[in-house]
Protein backbone atom coordinates (compact mmCIF):
# COMPACT_ATOMS: atom_id res chain seq x y z
CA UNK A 1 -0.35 -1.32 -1.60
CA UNK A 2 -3.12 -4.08 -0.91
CA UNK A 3 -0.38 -4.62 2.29
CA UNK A 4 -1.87 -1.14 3.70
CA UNK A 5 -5.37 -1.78 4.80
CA UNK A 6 -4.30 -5.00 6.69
CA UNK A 7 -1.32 -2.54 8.14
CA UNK A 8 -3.30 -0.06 9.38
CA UNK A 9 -5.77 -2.85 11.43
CA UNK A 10 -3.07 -4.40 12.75
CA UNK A 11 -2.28 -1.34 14.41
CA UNK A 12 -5.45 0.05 15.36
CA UNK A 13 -5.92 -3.66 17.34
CA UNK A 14 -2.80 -3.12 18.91
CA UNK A 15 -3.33 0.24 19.96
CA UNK A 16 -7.15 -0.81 21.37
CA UNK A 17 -5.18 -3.90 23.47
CA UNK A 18 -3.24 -1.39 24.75
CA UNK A 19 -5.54 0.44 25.92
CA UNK A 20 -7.41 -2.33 27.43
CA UNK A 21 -4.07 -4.08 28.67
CA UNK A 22 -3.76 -0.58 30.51
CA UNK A 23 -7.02 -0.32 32.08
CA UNK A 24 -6.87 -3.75 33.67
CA UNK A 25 -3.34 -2.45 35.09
CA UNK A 26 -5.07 0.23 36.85
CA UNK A 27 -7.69 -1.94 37.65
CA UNK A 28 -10.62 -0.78 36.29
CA UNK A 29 -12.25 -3.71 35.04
CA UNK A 30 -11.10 -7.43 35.97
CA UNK A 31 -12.07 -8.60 32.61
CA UNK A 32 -9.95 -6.48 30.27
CA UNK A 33 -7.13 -8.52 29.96
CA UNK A 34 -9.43 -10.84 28.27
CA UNK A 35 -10.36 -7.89 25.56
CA UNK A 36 -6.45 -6.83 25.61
CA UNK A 37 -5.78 -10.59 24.63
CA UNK A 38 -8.25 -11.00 22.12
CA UNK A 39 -7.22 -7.48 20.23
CA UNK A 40 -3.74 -8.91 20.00
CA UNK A 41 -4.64 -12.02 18.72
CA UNK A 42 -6.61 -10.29 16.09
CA UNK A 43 -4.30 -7.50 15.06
CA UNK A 44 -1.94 -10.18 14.48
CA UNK A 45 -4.21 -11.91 12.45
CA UNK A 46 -4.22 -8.81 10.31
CA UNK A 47 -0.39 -8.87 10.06
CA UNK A 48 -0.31 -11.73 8.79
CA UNK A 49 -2.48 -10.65 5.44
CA UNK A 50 -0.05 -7.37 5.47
CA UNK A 51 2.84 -10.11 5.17
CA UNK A 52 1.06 -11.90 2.40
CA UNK A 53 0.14 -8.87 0.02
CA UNK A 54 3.59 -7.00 0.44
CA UNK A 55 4.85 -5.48 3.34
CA UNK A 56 8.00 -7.13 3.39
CA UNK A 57 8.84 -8.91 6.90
CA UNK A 58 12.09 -6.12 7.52
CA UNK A 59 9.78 -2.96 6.32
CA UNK A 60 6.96 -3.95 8.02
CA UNK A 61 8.25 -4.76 11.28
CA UNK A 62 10.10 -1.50 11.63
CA UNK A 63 7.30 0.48 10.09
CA UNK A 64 4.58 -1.43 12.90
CA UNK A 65 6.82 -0.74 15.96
CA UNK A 66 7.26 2.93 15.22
CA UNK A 67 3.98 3.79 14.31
CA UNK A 68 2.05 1.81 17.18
CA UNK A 69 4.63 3.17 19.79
CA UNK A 70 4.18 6.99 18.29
CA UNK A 71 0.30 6.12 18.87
CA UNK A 72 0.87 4.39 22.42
CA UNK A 73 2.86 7.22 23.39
CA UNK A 74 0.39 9.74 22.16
CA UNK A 75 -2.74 7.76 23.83
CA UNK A 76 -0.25 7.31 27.36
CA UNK A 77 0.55 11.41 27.17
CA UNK A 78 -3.19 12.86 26.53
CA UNK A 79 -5.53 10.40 27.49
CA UNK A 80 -3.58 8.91 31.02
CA UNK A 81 -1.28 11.64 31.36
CA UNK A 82 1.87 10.38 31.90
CA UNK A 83 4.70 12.08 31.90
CA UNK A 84 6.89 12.22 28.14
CA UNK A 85 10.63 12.93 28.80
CA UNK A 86 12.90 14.74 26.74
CA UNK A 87 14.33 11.19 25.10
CA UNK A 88 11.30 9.87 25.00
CA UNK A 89 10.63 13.29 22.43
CA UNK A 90 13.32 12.62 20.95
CA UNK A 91 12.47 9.21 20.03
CA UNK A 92 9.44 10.10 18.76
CA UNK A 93 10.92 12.14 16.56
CA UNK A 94 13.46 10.26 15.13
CA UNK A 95 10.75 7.11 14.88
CA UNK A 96 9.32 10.05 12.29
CA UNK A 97 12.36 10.60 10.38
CA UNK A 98 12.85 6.94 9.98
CA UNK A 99 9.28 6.18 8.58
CA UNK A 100 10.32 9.07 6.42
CA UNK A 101 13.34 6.79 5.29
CA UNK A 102 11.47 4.00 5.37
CA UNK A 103 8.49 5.82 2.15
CA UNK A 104 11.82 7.28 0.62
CA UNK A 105 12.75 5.33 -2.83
């Protein structure tokens, strides 16, 4: 479990670049792309220690995508309001049960 710390900044960095990749969308600040860029560089930084103390490459990957998209799609829904179609509920839910799977031994 030393993979889990790593993990969990890797996606917290990812989830503040997308924030900040979002902002300079709207065009809030002109500079944010430069925060967006350095949060991804650093979050992957972090995945790269998650790699080394266990994740598994496979595991990982899936487990990364789902949870940073769940938190994405969770920031997009409450904090910008956009609009979460049916699928899109769906998917979120299914991204749950597969985590689920993924814990399951």
């Amino acid at each position: 479990m030393l993979w889990l710390a790593p993990f969990i900044l890797l996606i917290t960095f990812e989830l503040v670049a997308d924030i900040f990749a979002k902002e300079w969308t709207l065009g809030h600040h002109g500079y944010f792309w430069i925060l967006a860029l350095i949060s991804y560089c650093i979050g992957n930084f972090f995945w790269l220690f998650a790699l080394k103390n266990g994740t598994g490459l496979a595991r990982g990957a899936i487990m990364f995508s789902l949870a940073s998209e769940i938190l994405a799609i969770g920031v997009a829904f409450y904090y910008y309001h956009e609009h979460i179609s049916i699928h899109q509920w769906i998917g979120i839910g299914l991204g749950m049960i597969a985590l689920g799977f993924l814990f399951w031994e």
